[in-house]
Protein backbone atom coordinates (compact mmCIF):
# COMPACT_ATOMS: atom_id res chain seq x y z
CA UNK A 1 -12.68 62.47 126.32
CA UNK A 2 -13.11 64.65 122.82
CA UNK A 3 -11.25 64.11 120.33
CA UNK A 4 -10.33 68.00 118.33
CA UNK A 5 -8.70 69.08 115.78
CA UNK A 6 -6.82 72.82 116.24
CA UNK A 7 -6.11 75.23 113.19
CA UNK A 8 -8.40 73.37 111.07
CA UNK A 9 -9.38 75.80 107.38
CA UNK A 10 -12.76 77.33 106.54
CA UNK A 11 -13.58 73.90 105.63
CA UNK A 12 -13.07 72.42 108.90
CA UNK A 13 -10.62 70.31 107.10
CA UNK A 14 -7.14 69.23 108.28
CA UNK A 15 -6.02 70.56 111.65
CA UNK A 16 -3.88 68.87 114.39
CA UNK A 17 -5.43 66.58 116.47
CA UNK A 18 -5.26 66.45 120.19
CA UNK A 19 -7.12 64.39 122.92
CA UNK A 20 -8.79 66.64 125.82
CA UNK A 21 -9.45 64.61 129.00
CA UNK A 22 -11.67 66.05 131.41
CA UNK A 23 -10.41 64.79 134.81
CA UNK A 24 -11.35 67.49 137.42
CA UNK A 25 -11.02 65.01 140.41
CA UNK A 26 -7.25 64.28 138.87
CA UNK A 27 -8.72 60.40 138.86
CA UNK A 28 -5.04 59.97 137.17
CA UNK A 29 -1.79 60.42 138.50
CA UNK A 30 0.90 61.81 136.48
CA UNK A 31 2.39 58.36 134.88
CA UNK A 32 -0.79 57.48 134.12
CA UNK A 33 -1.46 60.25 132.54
CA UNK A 34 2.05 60.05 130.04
CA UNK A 35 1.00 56.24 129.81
CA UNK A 36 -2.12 57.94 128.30
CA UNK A 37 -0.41 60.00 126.16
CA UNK A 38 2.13 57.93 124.75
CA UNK A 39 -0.50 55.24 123.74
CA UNK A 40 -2.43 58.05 121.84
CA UNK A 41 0.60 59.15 119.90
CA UNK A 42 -1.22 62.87 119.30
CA UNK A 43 1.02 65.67 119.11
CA UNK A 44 -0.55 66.48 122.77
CA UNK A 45 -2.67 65.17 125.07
CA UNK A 46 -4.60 67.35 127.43
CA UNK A 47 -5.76 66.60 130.76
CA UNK A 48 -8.32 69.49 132.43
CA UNK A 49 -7.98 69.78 135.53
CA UNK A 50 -10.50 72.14 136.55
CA UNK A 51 -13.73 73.29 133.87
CA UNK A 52 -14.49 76.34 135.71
CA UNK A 53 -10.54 78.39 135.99
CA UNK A 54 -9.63 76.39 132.80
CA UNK A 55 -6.39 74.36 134.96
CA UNK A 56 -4.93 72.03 132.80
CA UNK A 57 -1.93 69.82 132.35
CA UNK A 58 -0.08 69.24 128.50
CA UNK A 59 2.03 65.99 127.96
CA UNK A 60 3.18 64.91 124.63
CA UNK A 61 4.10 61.13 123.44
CA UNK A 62 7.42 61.42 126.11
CA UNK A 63 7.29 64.20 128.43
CA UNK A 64 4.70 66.63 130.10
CA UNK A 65 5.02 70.17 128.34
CA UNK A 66 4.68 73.31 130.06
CA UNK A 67 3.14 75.06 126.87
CA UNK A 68 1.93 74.11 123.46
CA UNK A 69 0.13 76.77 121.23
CA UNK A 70 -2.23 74.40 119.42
CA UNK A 71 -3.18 72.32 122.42
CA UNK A 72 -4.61 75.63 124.70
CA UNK A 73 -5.79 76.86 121.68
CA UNK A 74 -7.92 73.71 121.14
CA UNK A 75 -8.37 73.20 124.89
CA UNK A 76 -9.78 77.01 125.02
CA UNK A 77 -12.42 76.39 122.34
CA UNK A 78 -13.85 73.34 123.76
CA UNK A 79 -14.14 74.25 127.46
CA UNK A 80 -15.80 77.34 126.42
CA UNK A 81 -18.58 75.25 124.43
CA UNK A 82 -18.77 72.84 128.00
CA UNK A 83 -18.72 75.90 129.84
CA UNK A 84 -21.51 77.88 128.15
CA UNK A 85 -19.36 80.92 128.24
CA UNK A 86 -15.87 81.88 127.29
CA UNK A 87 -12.94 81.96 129.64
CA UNK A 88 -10.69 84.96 130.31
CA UNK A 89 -7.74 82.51 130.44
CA UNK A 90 -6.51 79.11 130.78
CA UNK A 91 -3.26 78.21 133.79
CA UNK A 92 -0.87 75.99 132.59
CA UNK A 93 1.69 74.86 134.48
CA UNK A 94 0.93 77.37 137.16
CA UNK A 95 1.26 79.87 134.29
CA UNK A 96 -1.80 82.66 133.05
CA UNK A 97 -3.05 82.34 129.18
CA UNK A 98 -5.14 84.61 128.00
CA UNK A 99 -7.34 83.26 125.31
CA UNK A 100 -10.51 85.50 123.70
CA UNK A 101 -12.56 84.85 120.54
CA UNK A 102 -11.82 86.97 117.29
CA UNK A 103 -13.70 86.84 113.95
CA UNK A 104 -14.55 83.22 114.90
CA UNK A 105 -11.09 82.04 115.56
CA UNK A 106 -9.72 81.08 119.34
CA UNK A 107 -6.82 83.13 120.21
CA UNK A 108 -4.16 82.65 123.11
CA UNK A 109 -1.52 84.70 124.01
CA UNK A 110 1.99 84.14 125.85
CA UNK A 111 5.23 85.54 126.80
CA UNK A 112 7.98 84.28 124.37
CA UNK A 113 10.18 83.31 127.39
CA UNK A 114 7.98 80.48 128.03
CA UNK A 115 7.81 79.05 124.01
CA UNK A 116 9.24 75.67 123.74
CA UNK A 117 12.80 76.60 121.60
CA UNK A 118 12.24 75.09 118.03
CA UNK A 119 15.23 74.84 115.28
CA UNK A 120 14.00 76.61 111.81
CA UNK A 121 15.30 75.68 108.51
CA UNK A 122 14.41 78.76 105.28
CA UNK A 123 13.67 76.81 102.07
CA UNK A 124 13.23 78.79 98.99
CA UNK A 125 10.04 78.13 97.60
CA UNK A 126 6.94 76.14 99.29
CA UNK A 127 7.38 73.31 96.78
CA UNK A 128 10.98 72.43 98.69
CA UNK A 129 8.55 72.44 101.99
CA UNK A 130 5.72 70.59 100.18
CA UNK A 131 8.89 67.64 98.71
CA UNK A 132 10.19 66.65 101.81
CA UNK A 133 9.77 62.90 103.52
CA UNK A 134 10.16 61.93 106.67
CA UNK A 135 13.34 60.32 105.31
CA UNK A 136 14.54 63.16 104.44
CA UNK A 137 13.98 64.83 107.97
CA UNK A 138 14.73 62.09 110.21
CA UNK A 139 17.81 63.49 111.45
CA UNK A 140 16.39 66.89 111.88
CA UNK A 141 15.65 67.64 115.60
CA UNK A 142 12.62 69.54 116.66
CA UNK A 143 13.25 71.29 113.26
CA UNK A 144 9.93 73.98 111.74
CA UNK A 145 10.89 74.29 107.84
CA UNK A 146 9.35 76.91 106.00
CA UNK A 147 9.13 78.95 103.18
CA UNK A 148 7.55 82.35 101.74
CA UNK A 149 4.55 82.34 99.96
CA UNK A 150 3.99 85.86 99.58
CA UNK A 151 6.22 87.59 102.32
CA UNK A 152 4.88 90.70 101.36
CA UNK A 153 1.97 89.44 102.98
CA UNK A 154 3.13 87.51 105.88
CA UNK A 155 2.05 84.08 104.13
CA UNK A 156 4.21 81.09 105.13
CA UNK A 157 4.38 77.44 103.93
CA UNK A 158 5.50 74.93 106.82
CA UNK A 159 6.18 71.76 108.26
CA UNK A 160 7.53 70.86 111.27
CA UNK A 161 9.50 67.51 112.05
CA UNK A 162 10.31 66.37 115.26
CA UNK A 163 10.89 62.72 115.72
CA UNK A 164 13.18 63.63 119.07
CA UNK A 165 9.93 64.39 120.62
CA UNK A 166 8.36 61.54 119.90
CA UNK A 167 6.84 63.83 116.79
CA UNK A 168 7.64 62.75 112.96
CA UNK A 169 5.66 65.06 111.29
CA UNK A 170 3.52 67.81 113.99
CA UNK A 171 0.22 68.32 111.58
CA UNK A 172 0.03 72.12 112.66
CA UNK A 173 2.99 73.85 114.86
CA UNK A 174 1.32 76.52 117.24
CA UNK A 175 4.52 77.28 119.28
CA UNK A 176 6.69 77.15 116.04
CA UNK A 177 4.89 79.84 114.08
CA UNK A 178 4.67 81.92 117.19
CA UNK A 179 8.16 82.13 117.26
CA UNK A 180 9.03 82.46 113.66
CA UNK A 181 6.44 85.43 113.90
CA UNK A 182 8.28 86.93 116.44
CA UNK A 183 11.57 86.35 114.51
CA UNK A 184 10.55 87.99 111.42
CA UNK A 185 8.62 90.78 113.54
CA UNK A 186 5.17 90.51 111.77
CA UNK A 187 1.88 88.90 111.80
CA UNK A 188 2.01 85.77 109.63
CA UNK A 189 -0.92 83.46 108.28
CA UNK A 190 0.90 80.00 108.33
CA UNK A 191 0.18 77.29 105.76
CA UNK A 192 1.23 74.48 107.85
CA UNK A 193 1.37 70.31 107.03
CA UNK A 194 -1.31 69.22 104.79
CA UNK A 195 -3.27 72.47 104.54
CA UNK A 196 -3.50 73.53 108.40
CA UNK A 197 -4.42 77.27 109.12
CA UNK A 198 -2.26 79.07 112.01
CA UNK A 199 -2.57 82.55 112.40
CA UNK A 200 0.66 84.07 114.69
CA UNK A 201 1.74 87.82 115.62
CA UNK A 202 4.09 89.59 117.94
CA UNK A 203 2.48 92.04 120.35
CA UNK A 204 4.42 94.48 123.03
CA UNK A 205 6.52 93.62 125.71
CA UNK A 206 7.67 90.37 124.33
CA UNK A 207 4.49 89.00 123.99
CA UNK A 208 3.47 86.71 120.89
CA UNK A 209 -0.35 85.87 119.96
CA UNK A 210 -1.69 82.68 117.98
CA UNK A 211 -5.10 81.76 117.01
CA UNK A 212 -7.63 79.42 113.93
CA UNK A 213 -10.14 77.45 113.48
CA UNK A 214 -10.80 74.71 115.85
CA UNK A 215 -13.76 71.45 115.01
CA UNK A 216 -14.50 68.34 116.59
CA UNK A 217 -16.24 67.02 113.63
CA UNK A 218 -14.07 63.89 112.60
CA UNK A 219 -12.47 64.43 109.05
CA UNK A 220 -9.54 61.27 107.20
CA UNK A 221 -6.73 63.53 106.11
CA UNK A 222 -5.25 64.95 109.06
């Protein structure tokens, strides 16, 4: 079991973190595995089902997830530093992820038909983003708030609340910025939580690509 943290800055600081089982003889079934999960309380939990073709299984606090941006991302990074060499792609859920290496950063890339849906709320500055308390977003359903830093350059300040999925406050939003890229139909360098790093772009054919920083290295303010 590692313990990572995904879209982490030049620092190594900040970052989402996620639990990676290894369990290639699938040692646990499926509730165990959400029992797992739950009792962690990460954004996601990752299960590998396989080293070698990179199989692995996503569940969150409440459900198993067929996709989550930061989790393969993360997931990627590590099994190519078990591995000794990098994989071509990762299968979720029966699905193909292509994941490469690029100026240090892990990358994945996926179709946008298979993005979790996430409900996006324009503030207009980063300081509204930066106020906010989980008070204030309690009610706010799988909601990714954001603002432009510099849209000019495709920097974003974000946050993303989602308390209906067993989520108050996501440290860094993978899927989310994926599909605000795609919505605003340009690469973006996302600001996201306390000072996580996400970098997200559309490609052809409806494709979407997200990559950082990932480190195991244990750090107090994510």
């Amino acid at each position: 079991m590692d313990i990572i943290r995904i879209f982490v800055n030049e620092k190594g600081e900040y970052g989402n973190p996620h639990c990676v089982v290894i369990d290639n003889e699938k040692k646990l079934d499926d509730q165990s595995r959400q029992a797992f999960a739950t009792k962690m309380g990460l954004s996601e939990t990752v299960f590998v089902n396989d080293n070698a073709s990179g199989n692995v299984s996503i569940f969150s606090p409440i459900r198993q997830c067929p996709f989550a941006g930061s989790a393969l991302v993360g997931t990627a990074w590590l099994l190519n530093k078990l591995n000794k060499k990098p994989l071509d792609f990762l299968l979720s859920n029966d699905v193909k992820v292509p994941t490469w290496q690029e100026g240090g950063a892990t990358y994945i890339r996926m179709a946008k038909s298979i993005l979790p849906n996430w409900n996006y709320e324009q503030l207009s500055t980063p300081t509204e983003v930066e106020k906010l308390t989980l008070a204030d977003t309690k009610n706010k359903e799988h909601m990714f708030v954001w603002a432009w830093i510099d849209e000019g350059k495709g920097l974003v300040r974000a946050r993303t609340f989602a308390s209906d999925w067993g989520i108050p406050e996501d440290p860094a939003n993978g899927s989310g910025s994926m599909r605000l890229a795609d919505s605003v139909g340009k690469e973006l360098t996302v600001i996201h939580g306390l000072g996580s790093i996400i970098h997200a772009r559309p490609v052809e054919d409806g494709l979407i690509e997200v990559g950082g920083l990932v480190s195991n290295s244990p750090h107090n303010t994510f």
